[in-house]
C-alpha atoms as a PDB file:
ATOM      1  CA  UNK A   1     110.217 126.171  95.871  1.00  0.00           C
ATOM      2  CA  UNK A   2     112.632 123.912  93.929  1.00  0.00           C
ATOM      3  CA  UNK A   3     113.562 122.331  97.255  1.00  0.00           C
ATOM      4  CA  UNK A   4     110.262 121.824  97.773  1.00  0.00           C
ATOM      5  CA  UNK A   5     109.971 119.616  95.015  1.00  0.00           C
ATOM      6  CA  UNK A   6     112.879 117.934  94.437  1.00  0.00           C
ATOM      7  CA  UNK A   7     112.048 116.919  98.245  1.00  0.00           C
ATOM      8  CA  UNK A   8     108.593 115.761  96.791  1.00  0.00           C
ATOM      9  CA  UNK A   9     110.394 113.726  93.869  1.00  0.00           C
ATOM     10  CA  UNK A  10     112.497 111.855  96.043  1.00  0.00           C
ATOM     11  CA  UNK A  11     109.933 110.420  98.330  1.00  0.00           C
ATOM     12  CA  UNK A  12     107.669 109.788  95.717  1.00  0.00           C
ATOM     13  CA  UNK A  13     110.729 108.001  93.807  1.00  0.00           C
ATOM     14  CA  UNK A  14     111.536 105.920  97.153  1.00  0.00           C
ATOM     15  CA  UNK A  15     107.840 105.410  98.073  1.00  0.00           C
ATOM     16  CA  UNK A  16     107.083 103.819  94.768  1.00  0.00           C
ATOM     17  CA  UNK A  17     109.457 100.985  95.251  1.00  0.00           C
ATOM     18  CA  UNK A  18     108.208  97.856  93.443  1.00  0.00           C
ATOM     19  CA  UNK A  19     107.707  94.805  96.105  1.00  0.00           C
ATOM     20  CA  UNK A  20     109.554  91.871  95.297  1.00  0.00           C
ATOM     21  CA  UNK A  21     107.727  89.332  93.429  1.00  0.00           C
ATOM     22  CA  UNK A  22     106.377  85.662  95.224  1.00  0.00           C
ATOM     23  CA  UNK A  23     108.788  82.695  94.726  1.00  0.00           C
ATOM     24  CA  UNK A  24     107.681  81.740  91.231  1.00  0.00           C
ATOM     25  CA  UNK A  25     105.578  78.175  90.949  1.00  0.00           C
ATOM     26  CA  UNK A  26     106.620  75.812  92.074  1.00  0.00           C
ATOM     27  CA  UNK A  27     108.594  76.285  95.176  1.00  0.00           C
ATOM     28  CA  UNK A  28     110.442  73.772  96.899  1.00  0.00           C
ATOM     29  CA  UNK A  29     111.895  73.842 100.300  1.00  0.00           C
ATOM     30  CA  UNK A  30     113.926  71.062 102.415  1.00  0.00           C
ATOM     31  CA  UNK A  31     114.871  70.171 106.095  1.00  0.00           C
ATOM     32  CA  UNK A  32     116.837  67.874 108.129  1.00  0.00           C
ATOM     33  CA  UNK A  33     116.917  66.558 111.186  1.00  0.00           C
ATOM     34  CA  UNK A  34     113.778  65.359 110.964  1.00  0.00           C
ATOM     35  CA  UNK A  35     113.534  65.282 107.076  1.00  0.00           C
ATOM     36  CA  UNK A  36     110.843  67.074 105.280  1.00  0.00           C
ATOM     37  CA  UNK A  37     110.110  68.924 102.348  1.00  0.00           C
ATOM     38  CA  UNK A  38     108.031  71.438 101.290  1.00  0.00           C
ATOM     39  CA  UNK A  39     106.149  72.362  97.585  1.00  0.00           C
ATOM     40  CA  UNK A  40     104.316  75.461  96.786  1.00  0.00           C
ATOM     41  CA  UNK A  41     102.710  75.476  93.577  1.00  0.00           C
ATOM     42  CA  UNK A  42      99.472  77.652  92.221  1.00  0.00           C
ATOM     43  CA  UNK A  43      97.036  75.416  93.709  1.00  0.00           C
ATOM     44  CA  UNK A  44      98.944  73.409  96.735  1.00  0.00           C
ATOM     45  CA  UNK A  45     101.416  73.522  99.640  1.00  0.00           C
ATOM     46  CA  UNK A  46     102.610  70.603 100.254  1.00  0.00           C
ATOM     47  CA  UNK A  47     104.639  69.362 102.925  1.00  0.00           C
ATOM     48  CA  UNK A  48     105.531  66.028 103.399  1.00  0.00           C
ATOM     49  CA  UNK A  49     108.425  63.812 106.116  1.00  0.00           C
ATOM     50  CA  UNK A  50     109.339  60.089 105.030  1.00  0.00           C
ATOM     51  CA  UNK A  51     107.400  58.340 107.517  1.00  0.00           C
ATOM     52  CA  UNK A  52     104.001  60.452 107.315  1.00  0.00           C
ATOM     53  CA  UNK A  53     101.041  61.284 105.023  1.00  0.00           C
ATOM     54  CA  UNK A  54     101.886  64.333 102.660  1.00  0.00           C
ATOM     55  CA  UNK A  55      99.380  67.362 104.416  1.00  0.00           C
ATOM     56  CA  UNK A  56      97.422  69.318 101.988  1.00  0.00           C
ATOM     57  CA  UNK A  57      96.358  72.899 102.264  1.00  0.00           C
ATOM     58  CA  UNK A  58      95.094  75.428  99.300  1.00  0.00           C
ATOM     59  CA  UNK A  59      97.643  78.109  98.545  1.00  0.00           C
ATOM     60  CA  UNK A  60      96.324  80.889 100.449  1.00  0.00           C
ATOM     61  CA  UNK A  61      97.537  84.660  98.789  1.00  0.00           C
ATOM     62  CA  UNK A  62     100.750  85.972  99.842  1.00  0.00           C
ATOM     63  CA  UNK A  63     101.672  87.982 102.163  1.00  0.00           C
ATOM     64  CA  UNK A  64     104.444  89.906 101.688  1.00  0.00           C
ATOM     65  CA  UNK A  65     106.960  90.623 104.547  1.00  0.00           C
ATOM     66  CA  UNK A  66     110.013  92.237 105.462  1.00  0.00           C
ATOM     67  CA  UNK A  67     112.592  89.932 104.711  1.00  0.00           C
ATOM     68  CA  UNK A  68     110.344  87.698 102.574  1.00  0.00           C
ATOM     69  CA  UNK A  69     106.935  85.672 101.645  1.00  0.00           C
ATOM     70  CA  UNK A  70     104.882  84.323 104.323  1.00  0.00           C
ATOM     71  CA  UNK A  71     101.554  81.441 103.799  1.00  0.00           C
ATOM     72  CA  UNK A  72      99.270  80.866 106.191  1.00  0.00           C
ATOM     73  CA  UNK A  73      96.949  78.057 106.019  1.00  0.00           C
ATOM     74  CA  UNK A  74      94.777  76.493 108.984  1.00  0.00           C
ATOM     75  CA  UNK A  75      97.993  73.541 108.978  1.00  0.00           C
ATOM     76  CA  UNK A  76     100.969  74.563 107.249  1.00  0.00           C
ATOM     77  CA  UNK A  77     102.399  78.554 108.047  1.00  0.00           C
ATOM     78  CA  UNK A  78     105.122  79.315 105.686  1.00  0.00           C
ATOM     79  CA  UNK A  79     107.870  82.229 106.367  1.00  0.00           C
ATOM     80  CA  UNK A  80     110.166  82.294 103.303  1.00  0.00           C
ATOM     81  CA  UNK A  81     112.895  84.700 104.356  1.00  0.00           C
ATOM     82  CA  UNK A  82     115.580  85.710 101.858  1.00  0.00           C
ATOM     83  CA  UNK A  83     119.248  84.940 102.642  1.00  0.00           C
ATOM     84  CA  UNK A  84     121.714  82.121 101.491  1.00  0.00           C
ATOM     85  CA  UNK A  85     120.886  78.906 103.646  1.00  0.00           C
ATOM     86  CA  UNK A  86     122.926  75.717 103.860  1.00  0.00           C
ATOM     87  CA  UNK A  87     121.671  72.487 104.349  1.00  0.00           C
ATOM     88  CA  UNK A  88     123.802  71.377 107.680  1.00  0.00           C
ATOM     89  CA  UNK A  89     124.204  67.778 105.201  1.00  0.00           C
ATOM     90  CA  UNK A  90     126.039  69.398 101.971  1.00  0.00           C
ATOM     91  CA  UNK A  91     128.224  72.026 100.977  1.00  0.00           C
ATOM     92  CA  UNK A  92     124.867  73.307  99.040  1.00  0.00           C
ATOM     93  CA  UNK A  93     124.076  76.648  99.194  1.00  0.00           C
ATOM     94  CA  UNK A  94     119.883  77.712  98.685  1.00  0.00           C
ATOM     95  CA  UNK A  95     119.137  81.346  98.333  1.00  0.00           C
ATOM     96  CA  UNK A  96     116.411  81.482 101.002  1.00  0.00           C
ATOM     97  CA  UNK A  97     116.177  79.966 104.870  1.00  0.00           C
ATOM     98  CA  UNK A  98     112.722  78.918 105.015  1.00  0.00           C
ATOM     99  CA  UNK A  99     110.409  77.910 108.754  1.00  0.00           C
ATOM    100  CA  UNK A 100     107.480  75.879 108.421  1.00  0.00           C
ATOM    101  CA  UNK A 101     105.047  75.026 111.176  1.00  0.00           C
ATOM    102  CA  UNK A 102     102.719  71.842 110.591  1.00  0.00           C
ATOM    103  CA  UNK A 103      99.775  71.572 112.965  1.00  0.00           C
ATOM    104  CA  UNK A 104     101.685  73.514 115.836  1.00  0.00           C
ATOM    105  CA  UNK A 105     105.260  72.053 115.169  1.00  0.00           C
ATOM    106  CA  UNK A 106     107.922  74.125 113.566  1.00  0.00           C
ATOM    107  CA  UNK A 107     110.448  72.803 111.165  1.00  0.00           C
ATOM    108  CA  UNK A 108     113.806  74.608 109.702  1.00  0.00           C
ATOM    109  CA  UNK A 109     115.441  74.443 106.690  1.00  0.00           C
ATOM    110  CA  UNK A 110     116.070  76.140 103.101  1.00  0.00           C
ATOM    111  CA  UNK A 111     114.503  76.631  99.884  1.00  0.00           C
ATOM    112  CA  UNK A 112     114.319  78.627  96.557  1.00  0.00           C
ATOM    113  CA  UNK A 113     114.583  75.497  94.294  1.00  0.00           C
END
């Protein structure tokens, strides 16, 4: 009987694991090759590229995944996954690599700013 239990306390320990929290607001991603950048805030996500108009979609609710946080809006789908990231243009070192697709086209790069 007390291997019973002690069977029972360990998965209920283990199956009571607290998710990780969403990247606190704001969040702010980057990418190169073509440039862009990314914002998350409470009320936006906003991605924007040098030579285009920023592109606007409500913050939908997270979803939390495996490896990380993923948004999906009608425009902009966000997967935020959790692992260093470098830049490709700087010896700078991000805590998450982050893939963003914008009206069908995907776009690579890091974030946790």
């Amino acid at each position: 009987m007390k291997r019973i239990s002690a069977c029972f306390a360990l998965a209920a320990i283990g199956g009571c694991a607290p998710l990780p929290p969403p990247p606190p607001p704001p969040y702010h991603a980057v990418g190169t090759e073509p440039f862009w950048d990314l914002l998350i805030d409470e009320h936006n996500l906003t991605f924007r590229q040098p030579d285009g108009q920023p592109i606007t979609q409500p913050t939908p609710r997270v979803i939390h995944g495996f490896a990380g946080e993923i948004y999906q809006t009608p425009r902009i789908n966000v997967n935020i996954v959790h692992g260093q990231c470098g830049d490709g243009m700087s010896d700078r070192t991000y805590p998450d690599k982050v893939q963003v697709t914008v009206d069908g086209r995907q776009f690579n790069g890091c974030g946790g700013l």
